[in-house]
PDB file of N, CA and C in Angstrom:
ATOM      1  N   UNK A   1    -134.636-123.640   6.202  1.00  0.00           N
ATOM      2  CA  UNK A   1    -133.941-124.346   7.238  1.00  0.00           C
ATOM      3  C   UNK A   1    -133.087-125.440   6.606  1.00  0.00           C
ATOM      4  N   UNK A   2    -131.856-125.104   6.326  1.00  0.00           N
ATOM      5  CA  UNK A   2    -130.960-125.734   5.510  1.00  0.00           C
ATOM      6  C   UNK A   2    -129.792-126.629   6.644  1.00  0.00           C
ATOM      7  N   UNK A   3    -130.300-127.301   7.768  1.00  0.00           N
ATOM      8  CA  UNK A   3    -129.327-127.291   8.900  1.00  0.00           C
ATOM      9  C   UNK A   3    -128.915-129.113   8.557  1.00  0.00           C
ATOM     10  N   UNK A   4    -129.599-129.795   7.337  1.00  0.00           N
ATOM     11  CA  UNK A   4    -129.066-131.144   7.439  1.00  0.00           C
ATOM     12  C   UNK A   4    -129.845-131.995   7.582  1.00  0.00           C
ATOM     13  N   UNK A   5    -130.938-131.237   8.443  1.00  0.00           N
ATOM     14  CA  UNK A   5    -132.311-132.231   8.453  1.00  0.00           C
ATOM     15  C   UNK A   5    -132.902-132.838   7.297  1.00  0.00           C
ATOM     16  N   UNK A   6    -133.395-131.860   6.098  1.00  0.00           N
ATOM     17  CA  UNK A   6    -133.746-132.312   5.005  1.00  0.00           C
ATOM     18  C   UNK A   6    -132.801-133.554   4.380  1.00  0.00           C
ATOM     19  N   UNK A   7    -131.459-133.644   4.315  1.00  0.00           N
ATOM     20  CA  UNK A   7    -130.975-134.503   3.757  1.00  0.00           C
ATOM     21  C   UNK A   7    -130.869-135.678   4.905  1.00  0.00           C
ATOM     22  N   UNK A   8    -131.059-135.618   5.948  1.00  0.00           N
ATOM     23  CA  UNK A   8    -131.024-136.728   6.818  1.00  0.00           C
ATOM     24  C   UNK A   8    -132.359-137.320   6.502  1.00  0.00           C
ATOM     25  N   UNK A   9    -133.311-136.277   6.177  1.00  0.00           N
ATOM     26  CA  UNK A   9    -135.064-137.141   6.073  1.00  0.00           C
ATOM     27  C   UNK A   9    -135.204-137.494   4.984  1.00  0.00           C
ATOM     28  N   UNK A  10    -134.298-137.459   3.385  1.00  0.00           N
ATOM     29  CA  UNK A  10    -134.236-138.229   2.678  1.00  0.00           C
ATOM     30  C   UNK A  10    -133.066-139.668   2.437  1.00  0.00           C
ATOM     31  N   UNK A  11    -132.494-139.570   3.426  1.00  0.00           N
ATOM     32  CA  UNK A  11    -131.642-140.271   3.437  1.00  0.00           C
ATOM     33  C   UNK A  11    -132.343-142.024   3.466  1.00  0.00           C
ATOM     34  N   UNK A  12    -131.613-142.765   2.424  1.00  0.00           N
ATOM     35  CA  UNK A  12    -132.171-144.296   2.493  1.00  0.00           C
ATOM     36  C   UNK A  12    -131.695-144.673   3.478  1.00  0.00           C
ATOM     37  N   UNK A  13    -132.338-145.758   4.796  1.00  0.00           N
ATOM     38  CA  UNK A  13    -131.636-146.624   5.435  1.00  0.00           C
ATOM     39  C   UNK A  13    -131.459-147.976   4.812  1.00  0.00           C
ATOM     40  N   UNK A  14    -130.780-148.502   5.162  1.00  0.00           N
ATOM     41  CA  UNK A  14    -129.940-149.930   5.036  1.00  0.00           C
ATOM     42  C   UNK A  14    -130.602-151.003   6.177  1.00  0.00           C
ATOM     43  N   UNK A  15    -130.640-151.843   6.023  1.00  0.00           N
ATOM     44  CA  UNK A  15    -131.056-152.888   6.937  1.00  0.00           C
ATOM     45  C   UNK A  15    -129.753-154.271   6.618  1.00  0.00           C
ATOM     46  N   UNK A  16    -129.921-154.883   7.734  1.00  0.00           N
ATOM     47  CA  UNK A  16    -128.389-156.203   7.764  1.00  0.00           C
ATOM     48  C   UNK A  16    -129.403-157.748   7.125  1.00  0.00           C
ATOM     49  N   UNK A  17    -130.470-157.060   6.272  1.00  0.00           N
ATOM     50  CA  UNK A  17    -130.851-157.891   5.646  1.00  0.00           C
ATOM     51  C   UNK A  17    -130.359-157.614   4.168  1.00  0.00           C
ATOM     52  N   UNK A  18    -130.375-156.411   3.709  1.00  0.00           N
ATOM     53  CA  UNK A  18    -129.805-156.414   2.289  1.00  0.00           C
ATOM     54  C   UNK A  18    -128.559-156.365   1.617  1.00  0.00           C
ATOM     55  N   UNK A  19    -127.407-156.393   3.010  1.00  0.00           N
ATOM     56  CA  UNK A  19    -126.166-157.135   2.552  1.00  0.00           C
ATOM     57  C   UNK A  19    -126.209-159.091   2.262  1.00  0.00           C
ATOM     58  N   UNK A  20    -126.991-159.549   2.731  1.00  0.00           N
ATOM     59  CA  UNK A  20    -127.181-160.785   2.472  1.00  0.00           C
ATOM     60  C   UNK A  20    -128.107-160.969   1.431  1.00  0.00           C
ATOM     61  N   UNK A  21    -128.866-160.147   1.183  1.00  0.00           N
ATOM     62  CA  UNK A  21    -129.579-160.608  -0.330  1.00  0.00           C
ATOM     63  C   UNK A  21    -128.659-159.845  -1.595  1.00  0.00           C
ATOM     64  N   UNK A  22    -128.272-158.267  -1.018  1.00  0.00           N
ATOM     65  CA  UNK A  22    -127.040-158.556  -2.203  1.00  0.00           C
ATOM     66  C   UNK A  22    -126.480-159.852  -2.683  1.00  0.00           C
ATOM     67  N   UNK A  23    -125.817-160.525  -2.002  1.00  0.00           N
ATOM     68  CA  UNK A  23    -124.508-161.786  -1.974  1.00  0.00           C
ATOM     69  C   UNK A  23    -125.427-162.587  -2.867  1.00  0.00           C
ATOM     70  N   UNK A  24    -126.866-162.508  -2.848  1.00  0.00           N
ATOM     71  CA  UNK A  24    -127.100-163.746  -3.491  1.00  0.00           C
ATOM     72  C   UNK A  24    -128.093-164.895  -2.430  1.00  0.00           C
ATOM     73  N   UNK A  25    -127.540-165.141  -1.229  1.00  0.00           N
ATOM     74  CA  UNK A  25    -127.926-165.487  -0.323  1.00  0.00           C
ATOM     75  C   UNK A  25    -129.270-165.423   0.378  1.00  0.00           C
ATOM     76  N   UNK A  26    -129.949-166.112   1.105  1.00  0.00           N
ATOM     77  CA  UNK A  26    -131.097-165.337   1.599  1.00  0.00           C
ATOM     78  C   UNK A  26    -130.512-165.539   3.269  1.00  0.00           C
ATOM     79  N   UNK A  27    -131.258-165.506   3.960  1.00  0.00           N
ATOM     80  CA  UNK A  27    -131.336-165.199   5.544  1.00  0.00           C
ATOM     81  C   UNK A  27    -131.103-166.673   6.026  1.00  0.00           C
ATOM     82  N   UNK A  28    -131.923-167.444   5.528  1.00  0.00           N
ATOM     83  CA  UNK A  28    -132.265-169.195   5.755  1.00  0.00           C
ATOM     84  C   UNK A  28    -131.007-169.966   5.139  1.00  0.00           C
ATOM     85  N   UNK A  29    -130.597-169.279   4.314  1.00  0.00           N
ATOM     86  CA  UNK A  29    -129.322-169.693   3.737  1.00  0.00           C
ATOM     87  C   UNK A  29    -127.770-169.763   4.333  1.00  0.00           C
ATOM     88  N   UNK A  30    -127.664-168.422   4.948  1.00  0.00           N
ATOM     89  CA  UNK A  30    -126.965-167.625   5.588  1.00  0.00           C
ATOM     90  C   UNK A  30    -126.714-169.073   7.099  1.00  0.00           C
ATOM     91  N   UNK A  31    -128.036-168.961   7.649  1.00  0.00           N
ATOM     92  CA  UNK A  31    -128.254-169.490   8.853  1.00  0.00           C
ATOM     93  C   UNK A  31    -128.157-171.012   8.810  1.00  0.00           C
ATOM     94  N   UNK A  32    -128.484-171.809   7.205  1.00  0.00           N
ATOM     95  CA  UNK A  32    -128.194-173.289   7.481  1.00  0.00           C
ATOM     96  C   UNK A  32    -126.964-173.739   6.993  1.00  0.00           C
ATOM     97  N   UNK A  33    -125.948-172.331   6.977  1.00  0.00           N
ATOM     98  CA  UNK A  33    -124.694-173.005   6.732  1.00  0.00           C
ATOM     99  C   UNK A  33    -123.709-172.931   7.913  1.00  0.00           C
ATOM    100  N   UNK A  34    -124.347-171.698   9.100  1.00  0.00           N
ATOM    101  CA  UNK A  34    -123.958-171.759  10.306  1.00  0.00           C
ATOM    102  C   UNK A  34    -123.786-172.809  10.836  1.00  0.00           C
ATOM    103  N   UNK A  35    -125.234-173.055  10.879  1.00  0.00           N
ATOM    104  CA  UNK A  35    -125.530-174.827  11.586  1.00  0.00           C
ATOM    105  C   UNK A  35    -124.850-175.752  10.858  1.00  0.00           C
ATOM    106  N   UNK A  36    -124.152-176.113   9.610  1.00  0.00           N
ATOM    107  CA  UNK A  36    -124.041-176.901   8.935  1.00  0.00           C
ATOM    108  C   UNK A  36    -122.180-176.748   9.735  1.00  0.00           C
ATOM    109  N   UNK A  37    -121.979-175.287   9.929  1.00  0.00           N
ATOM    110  CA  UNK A  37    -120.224-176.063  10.407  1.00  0.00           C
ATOM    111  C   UNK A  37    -120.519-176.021  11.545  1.00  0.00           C
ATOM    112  N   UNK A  38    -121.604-175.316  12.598  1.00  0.00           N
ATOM    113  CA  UNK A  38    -121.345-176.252  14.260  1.00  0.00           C
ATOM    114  C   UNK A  38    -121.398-177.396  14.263  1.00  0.00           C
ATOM    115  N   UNK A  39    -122.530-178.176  13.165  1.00  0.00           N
ATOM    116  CA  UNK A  39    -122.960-179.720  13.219  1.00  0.00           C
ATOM    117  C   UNK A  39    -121.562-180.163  12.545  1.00  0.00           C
ATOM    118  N   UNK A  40    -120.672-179.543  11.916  1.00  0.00           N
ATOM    119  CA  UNK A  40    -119.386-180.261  11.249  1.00  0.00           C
ATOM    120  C   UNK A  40    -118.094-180.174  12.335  1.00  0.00           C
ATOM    121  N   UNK A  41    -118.131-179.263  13.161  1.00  0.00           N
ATOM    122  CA  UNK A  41    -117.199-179.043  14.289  1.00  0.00           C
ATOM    123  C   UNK A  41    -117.904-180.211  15.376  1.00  0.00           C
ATOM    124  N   UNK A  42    -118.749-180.135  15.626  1.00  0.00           N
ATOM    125  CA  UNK A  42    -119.388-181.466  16.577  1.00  0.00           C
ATOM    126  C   UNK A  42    -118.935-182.364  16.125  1.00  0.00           C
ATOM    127  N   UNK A  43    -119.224-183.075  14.841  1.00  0.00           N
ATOM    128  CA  UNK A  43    -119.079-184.483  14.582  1.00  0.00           C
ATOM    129  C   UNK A  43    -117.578-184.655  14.816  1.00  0.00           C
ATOM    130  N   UNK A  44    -117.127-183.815  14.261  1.00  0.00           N
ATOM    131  CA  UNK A  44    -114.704-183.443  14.457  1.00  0.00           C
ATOM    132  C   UNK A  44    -114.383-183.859  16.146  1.00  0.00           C
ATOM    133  N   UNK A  45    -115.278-182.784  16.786  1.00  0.00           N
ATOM    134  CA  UNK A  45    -115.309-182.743  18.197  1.00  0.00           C
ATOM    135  C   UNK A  45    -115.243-184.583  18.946  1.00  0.00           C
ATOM    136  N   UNK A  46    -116.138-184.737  18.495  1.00  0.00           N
ATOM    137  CA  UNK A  46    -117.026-186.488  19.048  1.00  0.00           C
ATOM    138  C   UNK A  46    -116.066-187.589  18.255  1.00  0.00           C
ATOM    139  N   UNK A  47    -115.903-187.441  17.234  1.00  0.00           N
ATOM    140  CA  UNK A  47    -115.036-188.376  16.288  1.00  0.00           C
ATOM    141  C   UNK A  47    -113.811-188.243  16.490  1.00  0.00           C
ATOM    142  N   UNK A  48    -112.762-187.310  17.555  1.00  0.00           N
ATOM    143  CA  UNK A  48    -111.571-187.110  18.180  1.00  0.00           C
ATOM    144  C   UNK A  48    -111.485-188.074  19.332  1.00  0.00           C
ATOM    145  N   UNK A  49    -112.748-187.408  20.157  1.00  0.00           N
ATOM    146  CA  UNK A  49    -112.403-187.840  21.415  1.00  0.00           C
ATOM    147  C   UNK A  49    -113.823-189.167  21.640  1.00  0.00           C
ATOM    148  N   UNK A  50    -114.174-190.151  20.616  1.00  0.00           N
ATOM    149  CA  UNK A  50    -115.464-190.507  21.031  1.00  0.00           C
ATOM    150  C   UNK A  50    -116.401-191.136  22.590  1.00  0.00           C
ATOM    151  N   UNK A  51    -114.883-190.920  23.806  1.00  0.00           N
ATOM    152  CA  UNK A  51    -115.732-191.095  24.659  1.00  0.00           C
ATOM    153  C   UNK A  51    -116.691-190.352  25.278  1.00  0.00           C
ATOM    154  N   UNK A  52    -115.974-189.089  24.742  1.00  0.00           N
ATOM    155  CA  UNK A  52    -117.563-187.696  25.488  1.00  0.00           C
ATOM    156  C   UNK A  52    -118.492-188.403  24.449  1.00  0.00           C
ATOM    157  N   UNK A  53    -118.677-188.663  23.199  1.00  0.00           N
ATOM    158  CA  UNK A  53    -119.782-189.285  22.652  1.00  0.00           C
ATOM    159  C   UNK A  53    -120.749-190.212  23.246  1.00  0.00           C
ATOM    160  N   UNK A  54    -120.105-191.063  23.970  1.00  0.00           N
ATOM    161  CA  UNK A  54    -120.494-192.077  24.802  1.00  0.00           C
ATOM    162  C   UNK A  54    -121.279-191.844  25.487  1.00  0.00           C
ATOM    163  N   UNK A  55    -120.712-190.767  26.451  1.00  0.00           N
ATOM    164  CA  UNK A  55    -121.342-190.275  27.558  1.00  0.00           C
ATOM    165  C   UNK A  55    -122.554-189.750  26.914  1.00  0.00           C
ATOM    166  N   UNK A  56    -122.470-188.519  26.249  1.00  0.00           N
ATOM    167  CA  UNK A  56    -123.881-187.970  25.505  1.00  0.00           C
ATOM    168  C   UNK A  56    -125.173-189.231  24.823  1.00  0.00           C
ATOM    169  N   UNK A  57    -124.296-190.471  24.203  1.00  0.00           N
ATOM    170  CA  UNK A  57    -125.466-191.239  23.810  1.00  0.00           C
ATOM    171  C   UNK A  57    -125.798-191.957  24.893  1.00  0.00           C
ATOM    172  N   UNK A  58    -125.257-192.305  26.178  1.00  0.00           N
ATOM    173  CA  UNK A  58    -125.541-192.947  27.401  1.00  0.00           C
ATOM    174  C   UNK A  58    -127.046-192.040  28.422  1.00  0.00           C
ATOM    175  N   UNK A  59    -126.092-190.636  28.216  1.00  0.00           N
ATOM    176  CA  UNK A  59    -127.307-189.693  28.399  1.00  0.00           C
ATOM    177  C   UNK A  59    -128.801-190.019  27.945  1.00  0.00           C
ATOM    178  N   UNK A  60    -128.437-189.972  26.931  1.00  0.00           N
ATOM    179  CA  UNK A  60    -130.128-189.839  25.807  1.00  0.00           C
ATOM    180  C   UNK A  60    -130.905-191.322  26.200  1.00  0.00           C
ATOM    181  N   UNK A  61    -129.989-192.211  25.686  1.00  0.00           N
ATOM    182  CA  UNK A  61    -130.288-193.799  26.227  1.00  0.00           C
ATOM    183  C   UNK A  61    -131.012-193.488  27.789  1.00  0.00           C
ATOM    184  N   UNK A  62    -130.572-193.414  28.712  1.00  0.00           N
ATOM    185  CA  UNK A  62    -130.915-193.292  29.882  1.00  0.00           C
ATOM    186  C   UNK A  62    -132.258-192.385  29.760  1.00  0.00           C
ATOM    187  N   UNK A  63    -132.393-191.165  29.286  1.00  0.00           N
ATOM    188  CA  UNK A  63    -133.553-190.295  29.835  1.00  0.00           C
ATOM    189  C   UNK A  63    -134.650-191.021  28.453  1.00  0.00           C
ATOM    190  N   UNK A  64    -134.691-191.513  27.568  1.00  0.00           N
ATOM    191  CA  UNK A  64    -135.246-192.292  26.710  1.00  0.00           C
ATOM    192  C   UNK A  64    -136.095-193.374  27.542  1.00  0.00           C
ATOM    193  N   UNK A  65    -135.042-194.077  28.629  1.00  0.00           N
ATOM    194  CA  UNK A  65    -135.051-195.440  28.849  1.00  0.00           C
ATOM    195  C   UNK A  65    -136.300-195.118  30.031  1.00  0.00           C
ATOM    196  N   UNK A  66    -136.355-193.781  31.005  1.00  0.00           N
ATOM    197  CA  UNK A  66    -136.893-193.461  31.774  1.00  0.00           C
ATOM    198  C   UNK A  66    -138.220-193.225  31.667  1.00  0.00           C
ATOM    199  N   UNK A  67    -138.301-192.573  30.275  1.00  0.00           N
ATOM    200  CA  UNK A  67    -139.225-191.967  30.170  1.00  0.00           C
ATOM    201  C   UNK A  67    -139.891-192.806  29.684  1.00  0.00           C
ATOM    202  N   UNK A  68    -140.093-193.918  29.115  1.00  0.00           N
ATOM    203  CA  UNK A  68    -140.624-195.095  28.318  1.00  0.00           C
ATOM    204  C   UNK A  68    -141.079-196.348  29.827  1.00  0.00           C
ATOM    205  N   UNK A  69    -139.573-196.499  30.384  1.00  0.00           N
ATOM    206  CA  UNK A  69    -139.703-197.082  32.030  1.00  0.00           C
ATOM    207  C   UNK A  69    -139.451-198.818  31.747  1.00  0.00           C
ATOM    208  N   UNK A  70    -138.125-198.330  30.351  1.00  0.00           N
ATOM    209  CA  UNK A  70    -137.733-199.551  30.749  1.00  0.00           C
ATOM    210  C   UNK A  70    -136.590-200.344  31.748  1.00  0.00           C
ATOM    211  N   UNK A  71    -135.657-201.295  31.240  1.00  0.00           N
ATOM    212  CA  UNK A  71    -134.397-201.543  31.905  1.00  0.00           C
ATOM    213  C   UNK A  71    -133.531-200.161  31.615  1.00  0.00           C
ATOM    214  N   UNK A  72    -133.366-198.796  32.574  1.00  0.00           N
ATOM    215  CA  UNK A  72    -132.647-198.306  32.428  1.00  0.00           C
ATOM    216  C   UNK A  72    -131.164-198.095  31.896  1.00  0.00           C
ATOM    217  N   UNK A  73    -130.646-199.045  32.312  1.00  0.00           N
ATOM    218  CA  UNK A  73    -129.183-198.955  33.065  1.00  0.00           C
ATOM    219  C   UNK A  73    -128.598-199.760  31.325  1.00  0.00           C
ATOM    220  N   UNK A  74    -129.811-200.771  31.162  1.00  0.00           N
ATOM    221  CA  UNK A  74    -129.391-201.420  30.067  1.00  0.00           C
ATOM    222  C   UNK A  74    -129.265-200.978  28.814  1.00  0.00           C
ATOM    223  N   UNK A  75    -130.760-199.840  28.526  1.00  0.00           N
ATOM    224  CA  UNK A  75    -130.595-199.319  27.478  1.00  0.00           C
ATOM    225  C   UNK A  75    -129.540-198.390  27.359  1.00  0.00           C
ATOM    226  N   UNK A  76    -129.536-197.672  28.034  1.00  0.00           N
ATOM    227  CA  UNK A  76    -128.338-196.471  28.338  1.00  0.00           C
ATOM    228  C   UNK A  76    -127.361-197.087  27.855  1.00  0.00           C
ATOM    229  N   UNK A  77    -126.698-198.219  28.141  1.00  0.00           N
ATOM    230  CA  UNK A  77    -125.402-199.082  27.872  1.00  0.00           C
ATOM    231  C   UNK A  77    -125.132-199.387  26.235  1.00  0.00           C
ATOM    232  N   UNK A  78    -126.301-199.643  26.297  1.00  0.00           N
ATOM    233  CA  UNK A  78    -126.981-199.754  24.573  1.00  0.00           C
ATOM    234  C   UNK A  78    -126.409-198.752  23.825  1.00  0.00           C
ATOM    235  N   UNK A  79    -126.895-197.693  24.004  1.00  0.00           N
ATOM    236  CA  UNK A  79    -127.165-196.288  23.419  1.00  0.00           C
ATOM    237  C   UNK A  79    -125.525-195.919  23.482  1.00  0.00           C
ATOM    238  N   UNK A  80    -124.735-196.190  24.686  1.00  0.00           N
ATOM    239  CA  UNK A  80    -123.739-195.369  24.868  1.00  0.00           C
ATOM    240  C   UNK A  80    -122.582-196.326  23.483  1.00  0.00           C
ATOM    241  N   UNK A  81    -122.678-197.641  23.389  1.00  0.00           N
ATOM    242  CA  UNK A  81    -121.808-198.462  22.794  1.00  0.00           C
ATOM    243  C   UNK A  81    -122.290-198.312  21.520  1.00  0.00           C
ATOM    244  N   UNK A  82    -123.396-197.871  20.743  1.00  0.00           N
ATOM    245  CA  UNK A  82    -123.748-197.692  19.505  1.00  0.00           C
ATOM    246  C   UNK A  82    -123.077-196.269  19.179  1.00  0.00           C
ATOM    247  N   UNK A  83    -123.221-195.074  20.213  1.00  0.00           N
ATOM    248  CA  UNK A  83    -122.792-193.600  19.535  1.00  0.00           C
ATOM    249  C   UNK A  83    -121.409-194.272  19.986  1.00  0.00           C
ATOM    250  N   UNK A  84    -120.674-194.683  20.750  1.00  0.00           N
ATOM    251  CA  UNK A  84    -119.306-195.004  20.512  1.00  0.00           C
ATOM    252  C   UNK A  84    -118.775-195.519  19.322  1.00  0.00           C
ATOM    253  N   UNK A  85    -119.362-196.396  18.207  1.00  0.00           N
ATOM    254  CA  UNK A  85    -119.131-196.938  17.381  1.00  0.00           C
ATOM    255  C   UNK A  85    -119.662-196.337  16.282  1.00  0.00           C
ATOM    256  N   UNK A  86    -120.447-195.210  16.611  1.00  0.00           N
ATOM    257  CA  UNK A  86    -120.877-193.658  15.614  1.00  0.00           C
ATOM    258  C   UNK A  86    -119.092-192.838  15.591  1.00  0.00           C
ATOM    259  N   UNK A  87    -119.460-192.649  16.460  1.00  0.00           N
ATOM    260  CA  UNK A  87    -118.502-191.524  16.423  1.00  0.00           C
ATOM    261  C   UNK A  87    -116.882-191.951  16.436  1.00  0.00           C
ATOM    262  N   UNK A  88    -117.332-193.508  17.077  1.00  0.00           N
ATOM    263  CA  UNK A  88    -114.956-193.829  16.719  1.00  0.00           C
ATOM    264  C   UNK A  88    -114.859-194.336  15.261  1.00  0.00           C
ATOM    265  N   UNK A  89    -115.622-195.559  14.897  1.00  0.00           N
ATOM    266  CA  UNK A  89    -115.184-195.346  13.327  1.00  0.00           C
ATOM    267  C   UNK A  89    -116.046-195.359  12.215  1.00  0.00           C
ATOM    268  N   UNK A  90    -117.195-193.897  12.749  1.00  0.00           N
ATOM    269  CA  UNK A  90    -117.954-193.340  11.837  1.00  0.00           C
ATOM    270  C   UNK A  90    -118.892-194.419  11.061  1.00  0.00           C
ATOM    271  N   UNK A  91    -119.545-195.662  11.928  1.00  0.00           N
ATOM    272  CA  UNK A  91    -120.141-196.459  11.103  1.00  0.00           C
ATOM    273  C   UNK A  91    -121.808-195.929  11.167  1.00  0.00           C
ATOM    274  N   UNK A  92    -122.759-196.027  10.294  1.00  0.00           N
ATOM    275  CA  UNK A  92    -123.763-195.516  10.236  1.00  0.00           C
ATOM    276  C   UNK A  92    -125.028-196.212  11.357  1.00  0.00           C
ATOM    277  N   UNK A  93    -125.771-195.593  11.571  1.00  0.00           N
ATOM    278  CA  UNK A  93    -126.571-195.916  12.701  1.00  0.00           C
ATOM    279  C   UNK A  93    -126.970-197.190  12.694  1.00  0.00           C
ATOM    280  N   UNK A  94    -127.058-197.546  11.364  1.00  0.00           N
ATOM    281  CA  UNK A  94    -127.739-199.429  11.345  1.00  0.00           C
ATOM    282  C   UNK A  94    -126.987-199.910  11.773  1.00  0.00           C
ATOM    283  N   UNK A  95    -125.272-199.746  11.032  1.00  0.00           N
ATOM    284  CA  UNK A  95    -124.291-200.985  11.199  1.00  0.00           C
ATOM    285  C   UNK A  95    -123.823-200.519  12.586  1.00  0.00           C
ATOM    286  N   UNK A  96    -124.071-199.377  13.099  1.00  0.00           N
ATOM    287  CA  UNK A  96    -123.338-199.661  14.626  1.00  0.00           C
ATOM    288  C   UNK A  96    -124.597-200.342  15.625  1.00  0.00           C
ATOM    289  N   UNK A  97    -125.800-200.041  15.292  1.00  0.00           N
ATOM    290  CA  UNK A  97    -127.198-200.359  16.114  1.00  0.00           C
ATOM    291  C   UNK A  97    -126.704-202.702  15.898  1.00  0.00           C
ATOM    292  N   UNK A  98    -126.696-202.958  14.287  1.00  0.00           N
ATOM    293  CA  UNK A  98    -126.143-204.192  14.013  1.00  0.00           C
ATOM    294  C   UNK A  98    -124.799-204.402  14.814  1.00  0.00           C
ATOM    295  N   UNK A  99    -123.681-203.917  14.771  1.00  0.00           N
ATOM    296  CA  UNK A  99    -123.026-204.165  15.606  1.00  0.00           C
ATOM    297  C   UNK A  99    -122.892-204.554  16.969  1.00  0.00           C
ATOM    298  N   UNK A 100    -123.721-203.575  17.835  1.00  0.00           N
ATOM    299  CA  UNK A 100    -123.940-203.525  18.994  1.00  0.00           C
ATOM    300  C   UNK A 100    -124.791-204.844  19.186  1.00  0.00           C
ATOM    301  N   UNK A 101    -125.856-205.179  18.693  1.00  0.00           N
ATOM    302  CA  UNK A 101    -126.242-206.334  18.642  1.00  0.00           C
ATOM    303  C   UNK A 101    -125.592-207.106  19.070  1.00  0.00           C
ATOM    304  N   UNK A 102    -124.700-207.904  17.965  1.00  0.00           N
ATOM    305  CA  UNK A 102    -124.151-208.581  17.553  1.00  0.00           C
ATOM    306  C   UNK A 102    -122.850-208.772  19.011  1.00  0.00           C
ATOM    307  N   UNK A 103    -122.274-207.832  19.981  1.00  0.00           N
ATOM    308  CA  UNK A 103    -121.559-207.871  20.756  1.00  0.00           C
ATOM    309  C   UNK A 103    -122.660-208.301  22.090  1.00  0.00           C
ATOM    310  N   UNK A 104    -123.540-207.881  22.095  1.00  0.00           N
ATOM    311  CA  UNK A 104    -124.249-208.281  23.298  1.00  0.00           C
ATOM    312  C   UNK A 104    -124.713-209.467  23.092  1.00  0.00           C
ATOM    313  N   UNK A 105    -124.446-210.560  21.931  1.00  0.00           N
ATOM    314  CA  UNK A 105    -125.395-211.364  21.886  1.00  0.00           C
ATOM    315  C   UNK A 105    -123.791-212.471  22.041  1.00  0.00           C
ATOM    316  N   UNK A 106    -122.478-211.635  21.707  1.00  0.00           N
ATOM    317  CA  UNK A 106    -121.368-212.136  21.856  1.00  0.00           C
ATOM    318  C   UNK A 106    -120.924-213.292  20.461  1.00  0.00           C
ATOM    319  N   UNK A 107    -121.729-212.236  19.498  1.00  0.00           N
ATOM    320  CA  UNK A 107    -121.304-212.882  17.820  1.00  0.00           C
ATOM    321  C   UNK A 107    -120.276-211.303  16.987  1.00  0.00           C
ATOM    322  N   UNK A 108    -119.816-210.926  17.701  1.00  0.00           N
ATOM    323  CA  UNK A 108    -118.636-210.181  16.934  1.00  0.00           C
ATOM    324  C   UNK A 108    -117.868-210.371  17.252  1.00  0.00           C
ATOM    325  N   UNK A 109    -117.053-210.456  16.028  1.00  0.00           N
ATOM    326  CA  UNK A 109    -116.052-210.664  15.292  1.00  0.00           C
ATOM    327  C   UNK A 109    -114.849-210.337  16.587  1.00  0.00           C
ATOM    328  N   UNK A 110    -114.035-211.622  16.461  1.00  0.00           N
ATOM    329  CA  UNK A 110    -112.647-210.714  17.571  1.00  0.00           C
ATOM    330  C   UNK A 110    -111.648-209.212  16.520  1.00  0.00           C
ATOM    331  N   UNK A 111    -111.346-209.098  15.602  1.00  0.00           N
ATOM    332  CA  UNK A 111    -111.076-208.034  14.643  1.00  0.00           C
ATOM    333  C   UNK A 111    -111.869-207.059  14.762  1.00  0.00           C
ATOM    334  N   UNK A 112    -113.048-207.313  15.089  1.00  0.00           N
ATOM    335  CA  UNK A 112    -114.153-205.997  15.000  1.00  0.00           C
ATOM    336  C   UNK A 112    -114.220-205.489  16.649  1.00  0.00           C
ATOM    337  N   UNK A 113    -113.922-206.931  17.882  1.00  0.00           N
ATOM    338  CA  UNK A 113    -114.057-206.264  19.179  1.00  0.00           C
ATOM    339  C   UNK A 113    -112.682-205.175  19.541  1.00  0.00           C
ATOM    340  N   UNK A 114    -111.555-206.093  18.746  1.00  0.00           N
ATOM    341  CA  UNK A 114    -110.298-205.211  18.829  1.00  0.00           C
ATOM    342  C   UNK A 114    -109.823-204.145  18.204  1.00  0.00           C
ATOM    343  N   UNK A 115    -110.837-203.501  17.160  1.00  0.00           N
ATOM    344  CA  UNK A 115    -110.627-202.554  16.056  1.00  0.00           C
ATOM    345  C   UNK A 115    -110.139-201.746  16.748  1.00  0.00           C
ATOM    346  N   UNK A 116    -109.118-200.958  16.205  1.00  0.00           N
ATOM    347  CA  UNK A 116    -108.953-199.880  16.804  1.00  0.00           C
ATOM    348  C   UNK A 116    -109.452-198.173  16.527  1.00  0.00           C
ATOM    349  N   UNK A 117    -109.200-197.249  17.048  1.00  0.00           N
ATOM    350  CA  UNK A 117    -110.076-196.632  17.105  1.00  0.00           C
ATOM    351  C   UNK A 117    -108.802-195.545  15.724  1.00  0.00           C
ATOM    352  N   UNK A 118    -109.711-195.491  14.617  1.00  0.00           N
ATOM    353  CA  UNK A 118    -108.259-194.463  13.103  1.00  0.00           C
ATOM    354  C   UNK A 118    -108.434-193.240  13.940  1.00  0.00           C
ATOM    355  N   UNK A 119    -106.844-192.713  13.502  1.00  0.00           N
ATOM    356  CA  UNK A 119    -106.765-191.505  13.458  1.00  0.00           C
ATOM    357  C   UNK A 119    -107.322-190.679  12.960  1.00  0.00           C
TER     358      UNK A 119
END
């Protein structure tokens, strides 16, 4: 019975795992460089326009603020003016968390309240 079967039942299959270990690559590899340009298109995304940022850290602030059961409205405000100052001129979580401080307590800098937001 020469109809094709035999060479179909020795035939190797392939799996869409061993084009990626060809390359060198593994699976985990493959997958944390995915994430590595959505998380790089996000930050592009937020650092364009940083008031949707706002909104998203106002978000978190708020359901944070709820769930803990503090001054809502305040932390949220908090949260939203620190990722604003994340994401408009990319300052790191201390110096915008220090920053933010520093404006609510009404000790920043007039240069730093008027910064503008770089291209």
């Amino acid at each position: 019975m020469q109809d094709g079967t035999e060479n179909s039942m020795n035939a190797e299959t392939t799996s869409w795992t061993e084009a990626v270990a060809d390359s060198g690559k593994g699976v985990f590899r493959t997958i944390e460089d995915g994430a590595n340009e959505i998380g790089r298109a996000t930050w592009q995304f937020f650092h364009d326009v940083p008031g949707h940022g706002t909104v998203l850290g106002f978000g978190i602030g708020l359901g944070a603020a709820m769930v803990i059961g503090v001054a809502e409205l305040a932390t949220a405000c908090f949260t939203a003016y620190v990722s604003y100052r994340i994401f408009a001129y990319g300052e790191s979580l201390s110096e915008a968390v220090e920053n933010a401080i520093k404006f609510e307590g009404g000790r920043l800098e007039k240069e730093e309240r008027d910064k503008p937001i770089p291209d």
